[in-house]
C-alpha atoms as a PDB file:
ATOM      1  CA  UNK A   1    -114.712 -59.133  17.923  1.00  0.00           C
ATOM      2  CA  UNK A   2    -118.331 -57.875  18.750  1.00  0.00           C
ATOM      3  CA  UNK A   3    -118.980 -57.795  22.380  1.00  0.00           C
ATOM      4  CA  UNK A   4    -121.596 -61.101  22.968  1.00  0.00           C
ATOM      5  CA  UNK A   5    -125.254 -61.146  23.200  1.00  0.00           C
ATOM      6  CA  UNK A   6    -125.612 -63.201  26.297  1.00  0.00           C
ATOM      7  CA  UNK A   7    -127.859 -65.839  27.947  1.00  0.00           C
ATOM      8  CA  UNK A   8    -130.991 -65.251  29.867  1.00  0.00           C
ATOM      9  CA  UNK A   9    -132.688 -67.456  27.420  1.00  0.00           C
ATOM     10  CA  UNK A  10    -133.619 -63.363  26.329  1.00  0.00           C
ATOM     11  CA  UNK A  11    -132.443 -62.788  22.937  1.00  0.00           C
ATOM     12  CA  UNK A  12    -133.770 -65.684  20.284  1.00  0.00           C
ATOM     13  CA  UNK A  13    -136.906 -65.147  22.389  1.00  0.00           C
ATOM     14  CA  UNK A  14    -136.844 -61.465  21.946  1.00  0.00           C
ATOM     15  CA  UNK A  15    -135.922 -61.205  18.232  1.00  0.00           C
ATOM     16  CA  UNK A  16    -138.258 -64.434  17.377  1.00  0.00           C
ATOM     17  CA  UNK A  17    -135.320 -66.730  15.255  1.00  0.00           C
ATOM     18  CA  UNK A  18    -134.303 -70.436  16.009  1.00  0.00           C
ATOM     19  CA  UNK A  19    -130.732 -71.955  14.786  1.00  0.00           C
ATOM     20  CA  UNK A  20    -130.835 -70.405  11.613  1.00  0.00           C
ATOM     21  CA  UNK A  21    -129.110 -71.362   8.053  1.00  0.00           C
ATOM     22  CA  UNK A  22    -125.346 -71.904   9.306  1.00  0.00           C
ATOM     23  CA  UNK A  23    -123.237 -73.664   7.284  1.00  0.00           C
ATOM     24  CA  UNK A  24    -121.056 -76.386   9.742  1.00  0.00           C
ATOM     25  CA  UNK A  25    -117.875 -77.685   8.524  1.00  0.00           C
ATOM     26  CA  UNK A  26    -115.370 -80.177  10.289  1.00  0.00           C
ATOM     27  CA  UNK A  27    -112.987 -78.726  12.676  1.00  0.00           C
ATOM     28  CA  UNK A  28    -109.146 -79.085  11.769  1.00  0.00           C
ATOM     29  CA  UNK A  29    -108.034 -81.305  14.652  1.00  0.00           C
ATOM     30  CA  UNK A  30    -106.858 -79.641  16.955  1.00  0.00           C
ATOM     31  CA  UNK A  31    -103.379 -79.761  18.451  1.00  0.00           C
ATOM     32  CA  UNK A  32    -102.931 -81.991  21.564  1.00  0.00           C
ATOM     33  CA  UNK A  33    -102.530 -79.232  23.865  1.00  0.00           C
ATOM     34  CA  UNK A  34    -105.857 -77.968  23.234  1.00  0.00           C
ATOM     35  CA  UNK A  35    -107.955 -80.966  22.375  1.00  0.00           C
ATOM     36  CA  UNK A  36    -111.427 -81.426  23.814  1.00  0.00           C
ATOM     37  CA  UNK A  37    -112.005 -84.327  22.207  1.00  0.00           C
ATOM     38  CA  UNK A  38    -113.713 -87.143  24.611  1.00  0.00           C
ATOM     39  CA  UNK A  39    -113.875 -84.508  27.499  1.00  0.00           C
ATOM     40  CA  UNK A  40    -117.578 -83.791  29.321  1.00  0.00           C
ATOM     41  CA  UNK A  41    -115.437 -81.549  31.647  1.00  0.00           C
ATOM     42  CA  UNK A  42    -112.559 -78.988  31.275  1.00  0.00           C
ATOM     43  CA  UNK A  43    -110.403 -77.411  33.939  1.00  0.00           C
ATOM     44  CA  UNK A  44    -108.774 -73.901  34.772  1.00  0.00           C
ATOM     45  CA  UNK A  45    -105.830 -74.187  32.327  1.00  0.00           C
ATOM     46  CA  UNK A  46    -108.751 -75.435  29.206  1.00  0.00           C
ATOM     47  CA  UNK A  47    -110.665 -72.708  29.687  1.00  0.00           C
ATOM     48  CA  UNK A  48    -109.281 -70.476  26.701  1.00  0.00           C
ATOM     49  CA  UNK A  49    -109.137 -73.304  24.625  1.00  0.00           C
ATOM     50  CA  UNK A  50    -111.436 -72.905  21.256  1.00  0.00           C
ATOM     51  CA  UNK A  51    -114.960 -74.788  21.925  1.00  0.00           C
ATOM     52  CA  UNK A  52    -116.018 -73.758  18.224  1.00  0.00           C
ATOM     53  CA  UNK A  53    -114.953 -70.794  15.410  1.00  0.00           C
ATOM     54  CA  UNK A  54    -117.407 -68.980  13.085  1.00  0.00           C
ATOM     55  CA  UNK A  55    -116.531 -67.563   9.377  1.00  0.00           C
ATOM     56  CA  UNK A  56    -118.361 -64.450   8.502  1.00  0.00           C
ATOM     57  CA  UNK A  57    -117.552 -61.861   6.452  1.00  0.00           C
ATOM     58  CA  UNK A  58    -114.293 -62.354   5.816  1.00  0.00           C
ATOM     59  CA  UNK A  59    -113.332 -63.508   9.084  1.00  0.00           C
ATOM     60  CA  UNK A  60    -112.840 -66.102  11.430  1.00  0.00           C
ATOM     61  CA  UNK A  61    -113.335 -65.643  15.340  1.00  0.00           C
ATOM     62  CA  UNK A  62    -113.177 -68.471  18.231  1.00  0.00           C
ATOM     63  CA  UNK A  63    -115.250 -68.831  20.789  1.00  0.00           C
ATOM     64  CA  UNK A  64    -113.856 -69.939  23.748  1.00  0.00           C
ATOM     65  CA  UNK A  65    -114.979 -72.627  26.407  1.00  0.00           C
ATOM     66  CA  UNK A  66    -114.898 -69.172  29.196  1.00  0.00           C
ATOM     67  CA  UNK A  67    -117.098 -67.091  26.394  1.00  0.00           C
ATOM     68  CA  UNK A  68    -119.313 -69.602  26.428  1.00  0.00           C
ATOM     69  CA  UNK A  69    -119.954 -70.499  29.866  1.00  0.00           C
ATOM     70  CA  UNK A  70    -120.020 -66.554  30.553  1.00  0.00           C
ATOM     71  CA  UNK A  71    -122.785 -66.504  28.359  1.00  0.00           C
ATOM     72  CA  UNK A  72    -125.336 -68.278  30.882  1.00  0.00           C
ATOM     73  CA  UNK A  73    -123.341 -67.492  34.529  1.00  0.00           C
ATOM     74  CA  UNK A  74    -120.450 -66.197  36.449  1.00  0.00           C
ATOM     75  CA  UNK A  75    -117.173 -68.487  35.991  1.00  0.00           C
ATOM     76  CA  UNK A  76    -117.074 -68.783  39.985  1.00  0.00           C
ATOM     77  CA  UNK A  77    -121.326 -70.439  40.249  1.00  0.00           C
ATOM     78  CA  UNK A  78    -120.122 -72.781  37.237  1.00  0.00           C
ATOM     79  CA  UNK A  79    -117.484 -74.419  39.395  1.00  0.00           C
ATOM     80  CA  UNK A  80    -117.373 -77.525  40.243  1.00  0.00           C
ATOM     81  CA  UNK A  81    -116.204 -78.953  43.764  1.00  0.00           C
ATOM     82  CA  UNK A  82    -112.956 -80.099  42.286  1.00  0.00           C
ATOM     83  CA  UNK A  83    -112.036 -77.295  40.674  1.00  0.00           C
ATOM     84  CA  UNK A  84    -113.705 -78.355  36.921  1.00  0.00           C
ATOM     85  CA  UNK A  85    -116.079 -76.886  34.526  1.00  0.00           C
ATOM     86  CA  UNK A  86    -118.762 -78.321  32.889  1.00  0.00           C
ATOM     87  CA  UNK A  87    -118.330 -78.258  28.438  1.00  0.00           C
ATOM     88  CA  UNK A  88    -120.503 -75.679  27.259  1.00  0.00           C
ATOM     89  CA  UNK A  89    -123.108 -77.435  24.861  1.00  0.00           C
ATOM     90  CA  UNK A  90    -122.385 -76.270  21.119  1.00  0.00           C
ATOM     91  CA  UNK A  91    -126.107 -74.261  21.141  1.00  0.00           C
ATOM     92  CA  UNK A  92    -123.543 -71.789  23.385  1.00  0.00           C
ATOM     93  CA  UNK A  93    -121.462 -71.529  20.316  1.00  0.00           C
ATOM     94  CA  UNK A  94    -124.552 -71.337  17.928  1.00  0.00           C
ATOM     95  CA  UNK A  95    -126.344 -68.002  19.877  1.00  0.00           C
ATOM     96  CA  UNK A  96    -122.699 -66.624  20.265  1.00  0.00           C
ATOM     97  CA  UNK A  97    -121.990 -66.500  16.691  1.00  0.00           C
ATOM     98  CA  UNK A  98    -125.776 -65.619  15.541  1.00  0.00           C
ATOM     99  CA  UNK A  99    -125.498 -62.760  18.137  1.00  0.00           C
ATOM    100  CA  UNK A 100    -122.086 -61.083  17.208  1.00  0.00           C
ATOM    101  CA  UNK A 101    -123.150 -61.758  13.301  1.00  0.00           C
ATOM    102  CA  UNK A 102    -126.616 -59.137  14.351  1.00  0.00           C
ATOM    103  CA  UNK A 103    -124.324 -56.896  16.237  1.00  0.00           C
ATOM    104  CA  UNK A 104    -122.214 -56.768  13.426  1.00  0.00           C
ATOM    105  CA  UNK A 105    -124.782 -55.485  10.899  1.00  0.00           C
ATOM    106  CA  UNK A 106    -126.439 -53.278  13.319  1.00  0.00           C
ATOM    107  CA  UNK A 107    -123.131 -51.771  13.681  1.00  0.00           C
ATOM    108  CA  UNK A 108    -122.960 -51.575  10.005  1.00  0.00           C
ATOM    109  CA  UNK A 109    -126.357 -49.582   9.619  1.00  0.00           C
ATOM    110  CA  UNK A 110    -124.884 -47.366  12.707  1.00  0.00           C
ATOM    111  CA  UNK A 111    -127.705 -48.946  15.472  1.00  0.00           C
ATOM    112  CA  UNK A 112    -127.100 -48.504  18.552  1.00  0.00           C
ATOM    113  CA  UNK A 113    -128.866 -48.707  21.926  1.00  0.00           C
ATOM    114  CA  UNK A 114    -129.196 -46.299  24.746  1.00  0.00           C
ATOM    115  CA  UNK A 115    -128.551 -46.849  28.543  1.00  0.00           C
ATOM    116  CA  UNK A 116    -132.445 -45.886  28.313  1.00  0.00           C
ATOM    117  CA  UNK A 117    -133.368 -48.180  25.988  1.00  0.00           C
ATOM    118  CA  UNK A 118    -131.815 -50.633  27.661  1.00  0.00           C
ATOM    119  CA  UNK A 119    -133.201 -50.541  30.985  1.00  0.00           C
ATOM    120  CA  UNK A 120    -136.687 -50.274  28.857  1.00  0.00           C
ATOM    121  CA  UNK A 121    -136.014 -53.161  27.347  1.00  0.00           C
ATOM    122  CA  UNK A 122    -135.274 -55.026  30.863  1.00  0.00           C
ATOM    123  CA  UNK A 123    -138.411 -53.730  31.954  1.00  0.00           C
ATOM    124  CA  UNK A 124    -140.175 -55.002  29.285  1.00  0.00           C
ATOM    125  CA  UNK A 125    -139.002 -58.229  29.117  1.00  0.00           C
ATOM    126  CA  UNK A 126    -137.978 -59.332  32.505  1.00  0.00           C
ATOM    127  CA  UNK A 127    -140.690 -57.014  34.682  1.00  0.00           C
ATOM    128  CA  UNK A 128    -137.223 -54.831  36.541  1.00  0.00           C
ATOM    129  CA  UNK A 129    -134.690 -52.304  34.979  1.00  0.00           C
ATOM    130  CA  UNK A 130    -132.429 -53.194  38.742  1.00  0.00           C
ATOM    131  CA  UNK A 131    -129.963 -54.904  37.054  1.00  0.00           C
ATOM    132  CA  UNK A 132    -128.382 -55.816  40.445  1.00  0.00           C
ATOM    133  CA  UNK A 133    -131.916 -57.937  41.242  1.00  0.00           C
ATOM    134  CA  UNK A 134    -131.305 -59.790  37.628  1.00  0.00           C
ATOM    135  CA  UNK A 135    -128.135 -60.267  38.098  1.00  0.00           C
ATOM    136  CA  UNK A 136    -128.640 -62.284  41.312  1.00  0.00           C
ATOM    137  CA  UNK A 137    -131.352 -64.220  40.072  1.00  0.00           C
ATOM    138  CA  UNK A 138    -129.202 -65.507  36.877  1.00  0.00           C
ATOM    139  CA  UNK A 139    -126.125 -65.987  38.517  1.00  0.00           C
ATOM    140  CA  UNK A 140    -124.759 -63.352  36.760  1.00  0.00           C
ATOM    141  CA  UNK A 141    -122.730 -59.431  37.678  1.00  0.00           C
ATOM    142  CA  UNK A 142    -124.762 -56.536  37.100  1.00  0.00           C
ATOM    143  CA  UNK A 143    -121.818 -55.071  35.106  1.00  0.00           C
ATOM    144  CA  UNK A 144    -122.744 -58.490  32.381  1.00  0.00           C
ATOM    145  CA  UNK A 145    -126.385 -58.289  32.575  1.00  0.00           C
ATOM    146  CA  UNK A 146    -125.837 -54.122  31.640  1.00  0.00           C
ATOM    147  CA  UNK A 147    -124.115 -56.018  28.470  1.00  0.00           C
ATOM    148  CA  UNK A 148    -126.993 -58.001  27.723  1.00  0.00           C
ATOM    149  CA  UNK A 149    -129.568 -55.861  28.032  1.00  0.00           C
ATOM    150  CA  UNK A 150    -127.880 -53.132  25.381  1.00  0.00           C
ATOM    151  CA  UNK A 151    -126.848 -55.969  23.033  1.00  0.00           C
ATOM    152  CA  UNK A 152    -130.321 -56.771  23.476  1.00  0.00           C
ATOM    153  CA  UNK A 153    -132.145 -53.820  23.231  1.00  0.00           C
ATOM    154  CA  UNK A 154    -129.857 -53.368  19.663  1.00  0.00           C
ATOM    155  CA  UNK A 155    -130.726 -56.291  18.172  1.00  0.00           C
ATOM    156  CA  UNK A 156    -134.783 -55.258  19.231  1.00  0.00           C
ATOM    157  CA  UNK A 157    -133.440 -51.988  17.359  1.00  0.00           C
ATOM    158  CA  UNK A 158    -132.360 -53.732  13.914  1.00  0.00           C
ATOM    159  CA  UNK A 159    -135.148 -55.861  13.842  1.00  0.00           C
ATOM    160  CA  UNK A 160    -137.589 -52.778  13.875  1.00  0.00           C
ATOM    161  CA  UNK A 161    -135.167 -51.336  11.688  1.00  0.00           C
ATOM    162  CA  UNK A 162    -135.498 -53.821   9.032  1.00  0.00           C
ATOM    163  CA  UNK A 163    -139.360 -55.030   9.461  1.00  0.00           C
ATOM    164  CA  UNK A 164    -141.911 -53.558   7.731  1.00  0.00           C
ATOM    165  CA  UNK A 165    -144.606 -55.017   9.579  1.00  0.00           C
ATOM    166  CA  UNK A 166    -145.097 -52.925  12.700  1.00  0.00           C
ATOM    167  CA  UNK A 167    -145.560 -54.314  16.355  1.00  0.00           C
ATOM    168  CA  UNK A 168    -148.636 -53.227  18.276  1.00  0.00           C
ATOM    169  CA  UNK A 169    -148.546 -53.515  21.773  1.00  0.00           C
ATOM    170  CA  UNK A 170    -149.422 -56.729  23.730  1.00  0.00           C
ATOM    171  CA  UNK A 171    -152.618 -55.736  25.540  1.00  0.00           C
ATOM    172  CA  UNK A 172    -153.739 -56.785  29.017  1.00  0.00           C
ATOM    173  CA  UNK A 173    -156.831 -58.395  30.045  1.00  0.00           C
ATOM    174  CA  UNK A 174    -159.625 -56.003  31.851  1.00  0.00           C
ATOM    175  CA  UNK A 175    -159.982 -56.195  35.483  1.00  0.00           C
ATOM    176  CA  UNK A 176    -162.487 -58.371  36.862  1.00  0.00           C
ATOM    177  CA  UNK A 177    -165.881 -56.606  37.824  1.00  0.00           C
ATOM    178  CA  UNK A 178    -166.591 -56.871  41.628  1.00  0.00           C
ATOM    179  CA  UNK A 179    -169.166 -59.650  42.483  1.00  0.00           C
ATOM    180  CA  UNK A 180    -172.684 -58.809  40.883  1.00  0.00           C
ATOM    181  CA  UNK A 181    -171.069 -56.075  38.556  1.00  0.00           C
ATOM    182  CA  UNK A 182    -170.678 -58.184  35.927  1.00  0.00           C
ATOM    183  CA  UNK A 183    -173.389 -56.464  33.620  1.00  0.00           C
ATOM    184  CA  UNK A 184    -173.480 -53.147  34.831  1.00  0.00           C
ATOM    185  CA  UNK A 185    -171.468 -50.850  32.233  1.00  0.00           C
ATOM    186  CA  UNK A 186    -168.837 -48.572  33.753  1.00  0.00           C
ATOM    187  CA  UNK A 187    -166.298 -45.690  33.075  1.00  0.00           C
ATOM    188  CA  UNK A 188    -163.715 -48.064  33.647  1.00  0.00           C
ATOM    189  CA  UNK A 189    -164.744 -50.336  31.580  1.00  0.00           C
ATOM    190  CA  UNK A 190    -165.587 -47.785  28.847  1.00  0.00           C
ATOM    191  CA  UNK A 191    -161.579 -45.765  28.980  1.00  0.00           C
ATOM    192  CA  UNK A 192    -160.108 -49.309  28.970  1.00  0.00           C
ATOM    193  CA  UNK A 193    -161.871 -50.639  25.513  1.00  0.00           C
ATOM    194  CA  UNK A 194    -161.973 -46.959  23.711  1.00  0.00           C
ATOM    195  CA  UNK A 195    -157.822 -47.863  24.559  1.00  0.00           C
ATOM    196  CA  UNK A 196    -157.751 -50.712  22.715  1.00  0.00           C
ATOM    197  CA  UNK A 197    -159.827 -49.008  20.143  1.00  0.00           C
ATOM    198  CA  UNK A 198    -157.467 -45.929  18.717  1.00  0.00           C
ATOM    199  CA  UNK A 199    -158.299 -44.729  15.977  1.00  0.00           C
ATOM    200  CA  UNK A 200    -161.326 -46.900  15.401  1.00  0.00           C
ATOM    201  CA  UNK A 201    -163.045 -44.658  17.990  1.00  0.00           C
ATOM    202  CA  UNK A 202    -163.967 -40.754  17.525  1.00  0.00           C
ATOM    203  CA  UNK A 203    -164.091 -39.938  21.090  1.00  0.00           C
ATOM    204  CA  UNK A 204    -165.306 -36.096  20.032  1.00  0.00           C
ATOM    205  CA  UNK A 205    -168.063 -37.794  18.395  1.00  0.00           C
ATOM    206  CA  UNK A 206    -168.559 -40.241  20.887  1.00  0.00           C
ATOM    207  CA  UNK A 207    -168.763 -42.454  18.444  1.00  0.00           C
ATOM    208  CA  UNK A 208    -167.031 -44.896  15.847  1.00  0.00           C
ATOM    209  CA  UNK A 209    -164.787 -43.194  13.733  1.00  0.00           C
ATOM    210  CA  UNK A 210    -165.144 -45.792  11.146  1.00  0.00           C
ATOM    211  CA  UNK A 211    -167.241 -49.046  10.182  1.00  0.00           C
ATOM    212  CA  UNK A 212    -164.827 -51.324   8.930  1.00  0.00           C
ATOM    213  CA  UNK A 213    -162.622 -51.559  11.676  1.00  0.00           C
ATOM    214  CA  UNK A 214    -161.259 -55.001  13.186  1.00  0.00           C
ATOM    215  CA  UNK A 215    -162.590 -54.016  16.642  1.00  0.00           C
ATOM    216  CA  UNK A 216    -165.630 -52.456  15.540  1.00  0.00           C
ATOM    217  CA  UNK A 217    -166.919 -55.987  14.094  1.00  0.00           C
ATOM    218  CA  UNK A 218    -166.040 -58.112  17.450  1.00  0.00           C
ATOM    219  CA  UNK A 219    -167.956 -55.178  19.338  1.00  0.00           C
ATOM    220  CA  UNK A 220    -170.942 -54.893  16.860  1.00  0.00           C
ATOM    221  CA  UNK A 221    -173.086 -56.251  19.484  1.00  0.00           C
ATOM    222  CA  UNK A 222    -171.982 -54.402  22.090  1.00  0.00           C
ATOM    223  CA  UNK A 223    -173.250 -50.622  23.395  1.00  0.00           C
ATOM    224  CA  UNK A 224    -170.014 -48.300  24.223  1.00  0.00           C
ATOM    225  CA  UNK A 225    -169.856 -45.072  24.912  1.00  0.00           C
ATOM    226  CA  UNK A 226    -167.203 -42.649  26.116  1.00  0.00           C
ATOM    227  CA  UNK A 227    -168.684 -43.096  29.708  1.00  0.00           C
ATOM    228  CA  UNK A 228    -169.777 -46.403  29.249  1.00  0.00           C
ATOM    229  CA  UNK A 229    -168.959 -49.907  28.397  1.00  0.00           C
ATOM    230  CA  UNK A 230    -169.697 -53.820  30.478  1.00  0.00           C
ATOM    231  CA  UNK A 231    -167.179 -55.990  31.135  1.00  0.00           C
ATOM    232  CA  UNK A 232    -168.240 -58.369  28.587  1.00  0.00           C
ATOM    233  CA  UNK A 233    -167.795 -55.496  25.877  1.00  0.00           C
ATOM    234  CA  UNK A 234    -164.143 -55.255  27.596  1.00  0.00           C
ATOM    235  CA  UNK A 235    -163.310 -59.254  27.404  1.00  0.00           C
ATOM    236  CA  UNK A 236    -164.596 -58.871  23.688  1.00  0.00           C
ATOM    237  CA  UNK A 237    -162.452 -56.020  22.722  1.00  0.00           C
ATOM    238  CA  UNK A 238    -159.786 -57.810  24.485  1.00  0.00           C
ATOM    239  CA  UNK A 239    -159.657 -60.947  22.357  1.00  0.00           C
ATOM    240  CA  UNK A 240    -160.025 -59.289  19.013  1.00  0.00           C
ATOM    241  CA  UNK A 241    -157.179 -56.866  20.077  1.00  0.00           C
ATOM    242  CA  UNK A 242    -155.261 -60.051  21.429  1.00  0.00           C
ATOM    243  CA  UNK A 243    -155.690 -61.730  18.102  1.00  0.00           C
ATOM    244  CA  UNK A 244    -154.956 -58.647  16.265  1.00  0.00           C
ATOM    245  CA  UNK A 245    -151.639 -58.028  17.796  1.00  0.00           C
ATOM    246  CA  UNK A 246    -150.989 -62.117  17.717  1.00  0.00           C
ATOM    247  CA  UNK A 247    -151.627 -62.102  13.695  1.00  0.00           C
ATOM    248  CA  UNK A 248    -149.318 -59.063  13.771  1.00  0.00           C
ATOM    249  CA  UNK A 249    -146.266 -60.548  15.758  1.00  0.00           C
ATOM    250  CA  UNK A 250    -146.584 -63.939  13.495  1.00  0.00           C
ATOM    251  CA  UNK A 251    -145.772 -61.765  10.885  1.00  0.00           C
ATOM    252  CA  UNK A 252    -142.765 -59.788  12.331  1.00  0.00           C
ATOM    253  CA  UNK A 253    -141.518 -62.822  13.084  1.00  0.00           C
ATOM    254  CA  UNK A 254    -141.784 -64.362   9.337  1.00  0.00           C
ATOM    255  CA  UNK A 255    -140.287 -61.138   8.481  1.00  0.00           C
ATOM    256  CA  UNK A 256    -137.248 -61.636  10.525  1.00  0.00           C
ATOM    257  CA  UNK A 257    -136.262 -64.671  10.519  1.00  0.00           C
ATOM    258  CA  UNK A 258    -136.118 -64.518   6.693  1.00  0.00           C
ATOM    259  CA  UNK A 259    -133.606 -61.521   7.625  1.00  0.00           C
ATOM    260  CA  UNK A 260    -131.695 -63.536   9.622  1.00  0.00           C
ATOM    261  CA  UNK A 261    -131.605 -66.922   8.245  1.00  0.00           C
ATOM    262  CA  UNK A 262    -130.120 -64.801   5.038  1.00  0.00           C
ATOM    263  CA  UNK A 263    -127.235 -63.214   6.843  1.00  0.00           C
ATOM    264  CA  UNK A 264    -126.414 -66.944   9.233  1.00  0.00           C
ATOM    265  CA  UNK A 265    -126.729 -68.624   5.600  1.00  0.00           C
ATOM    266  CA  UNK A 266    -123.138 -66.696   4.854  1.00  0.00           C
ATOM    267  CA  UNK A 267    -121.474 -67.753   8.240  1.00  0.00           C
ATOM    268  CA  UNK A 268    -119.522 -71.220   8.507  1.00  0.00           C
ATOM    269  CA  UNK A 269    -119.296 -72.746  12.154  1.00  0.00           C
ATOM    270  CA  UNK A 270    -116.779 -75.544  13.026  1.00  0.00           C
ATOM    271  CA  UNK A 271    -117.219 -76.575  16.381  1.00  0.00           C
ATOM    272  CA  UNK A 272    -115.121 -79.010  18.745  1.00  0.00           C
ATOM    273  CA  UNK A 273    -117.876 -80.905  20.922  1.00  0.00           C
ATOM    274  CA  UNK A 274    -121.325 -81.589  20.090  1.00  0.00           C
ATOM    275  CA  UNK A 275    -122.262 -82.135  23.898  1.00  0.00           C
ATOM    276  CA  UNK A 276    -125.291 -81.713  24.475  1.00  0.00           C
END
C-alpha cells in the first residue's frame, strides 16, 4: 500500500476537494473475532482489526482501526484510562483512501516531493518547517508529521501538475501608515503596490506598462510612481489583487476537484462503523 496522507485537518484543505464520488458498498460481515459491530470503543487486541476497505484499481486494501487513529495522533495520547481506544469515525477511512488513491497516481506520473519542498510546504501552510514544534502541538512524532508534510507537498505537486489554471500568490495587506500619515505618499508604499503590480507596471518607464490591466482599473484614480504611492493607493491595489488571486483559486479548485471526483468515482469503500 501507499504510505497515508495524514491528519492535521492539512490535506483536503490544501488540495481544495470534499468527500468526493466514492462508490460505498455493504461490508461482508465480518467474522466474530473481528466484529466491530455495536462497539463505540475498541481495545489493544482490536486494533488491527479492518475499520473499512477501499477497491481501486484492481485492488482492495484495509484500513485498519491503528491506521486510522494514527492518522490524527500518537496511539499512546489516544488512550484511554482503561486501556481503550476510541472508533475512528468512517471520514478517517474516507481521507485515507482519497489520499493513497492521489499518491497512487502521482506515483504513476513519477511526482514526487523533496525534503525541501516539504518543509516549504510546512512553512507555508502551518507558519514553521520545525517539525518537532508541529509535532507537539498535534500530538503527533516528528518522524509522522515528516510523512505528512511530503505526502502533502506531493499531492500540492499533482494538483499543479494537472491544473491549468495557475495559482498566484495570496498577497498581504499593506502596513498601516503611522498616525497622520495616512495621505502622505511614500516609497514604501510605492515598492509594495508596483509588487502587486508585475507586469502591469514598466518600472524603466516609470510608468504603466499597459492600459487594460486588472490593477490598472482599481488604481485609475490613484497617482503612483516608482517613488511614490499613499496608503489608500496600497489598500486599493490590495483588494483588486485579493480578488484577483480569490477568482483565480475558485477556479483551481473547480479544476481539481473535477480531477479528483473522476479518479474517487472508480474506488468502492465498504466500511464497518459509521460512527460519527
Amino acid at each position: 500500500m501507499v504510505i497515508r496522507t495524514i491528519a492535521l485537518c492539512l490535506v483536503t484543505l490544501a488540495v481544495g476537494f470534499g468527500l468526493g464520488m466514492f462508490v460505498f458498498s455493504r461490508m461482508p460481515a465480518p467474522s466474530a473475532s473481528n466484529t466491530l459491530a455495536g462497539k463505540c470503543v475498541v481495545a489493544e487486541d482490536e486494533l488491527d482489526v479492518a475499520l473499512g476497505t477501499y477497491t481501486y484499481d484492481g485492488t482492495i486494501e484495509r484500513v485498519t482501526v491503528r491506521e486510522a487513529i494514527e492518522e490524527s495522533s500518537t496511539l499512546d495520547a489516544a488512550k484511554n484510562a482503561d486501556g481503550t481506544y476510541e472508533l475512528p469515525s468512517a471520514d478517517a477511512v474516507l481521507s485515507i483512501a482519497r489520499n493513497d488513491i492521489l499518491m497512487q497516481e502521482a506515483q504513476a506520473r513519477d511526482i514526487a516531493a523533496t525534503d525541501a519542498d516539504a518543509l516549504a510546504y510546512a512553512k507555508d501552510t502551518l507558519g514553521t518547517d520545525d517539525y518537532a514544534t508541529i509535532a507537539s502541538s498535534y500530538q503527533l512524532t516528528a518522524d509522522k508529521v515528516k510523512e505528512q508534510m511530503l505526502r502533502s507537498a506531493t499531492i500540492r505537486k499533482l494538483r499543479d501538475s494537472v491544473v491549468t489554471t495557475k495559482s498566484v500568490k495570496k498577497p498581504q495587506a499593506p502596513a498601516s501608515p503611522e498616525e497622520g500619515k495616512e495621505d502622505e505618499p511614500s516609497e514604501e508604499y510605492a515598492s509594495y503596490v508596483i509588487g502587486l503590480l508585475g507586469d502591469e507596471w514598466d518600472s524603466n518607464a516609470n510608468t504603466w506598462a499597459r492600459e487594460n490591466g486588472v490593477l490598472r482599473e482599481a488604481l485609475k484614480d490613484y497617482t503612483i510612481s516608482n517613488d511614490a504611492a499613499t496608503y489608500s493607493a496600497a489598500t486599493a491595489a490590495y483588494y483588486a489583487a485579493y480578488t484577483q488571486f480569490a477568482t483565480t483559486e475558485q477556479q483551481v479548485s473547480s479544476e481539481w476537484t473535477s480531477f479528483v471526483n473522476d479518479l474517487l468515482s472508480q474506488a468502492t469503500v465498504q466500511l464497518s462503523s459509521l460512527v460519527a
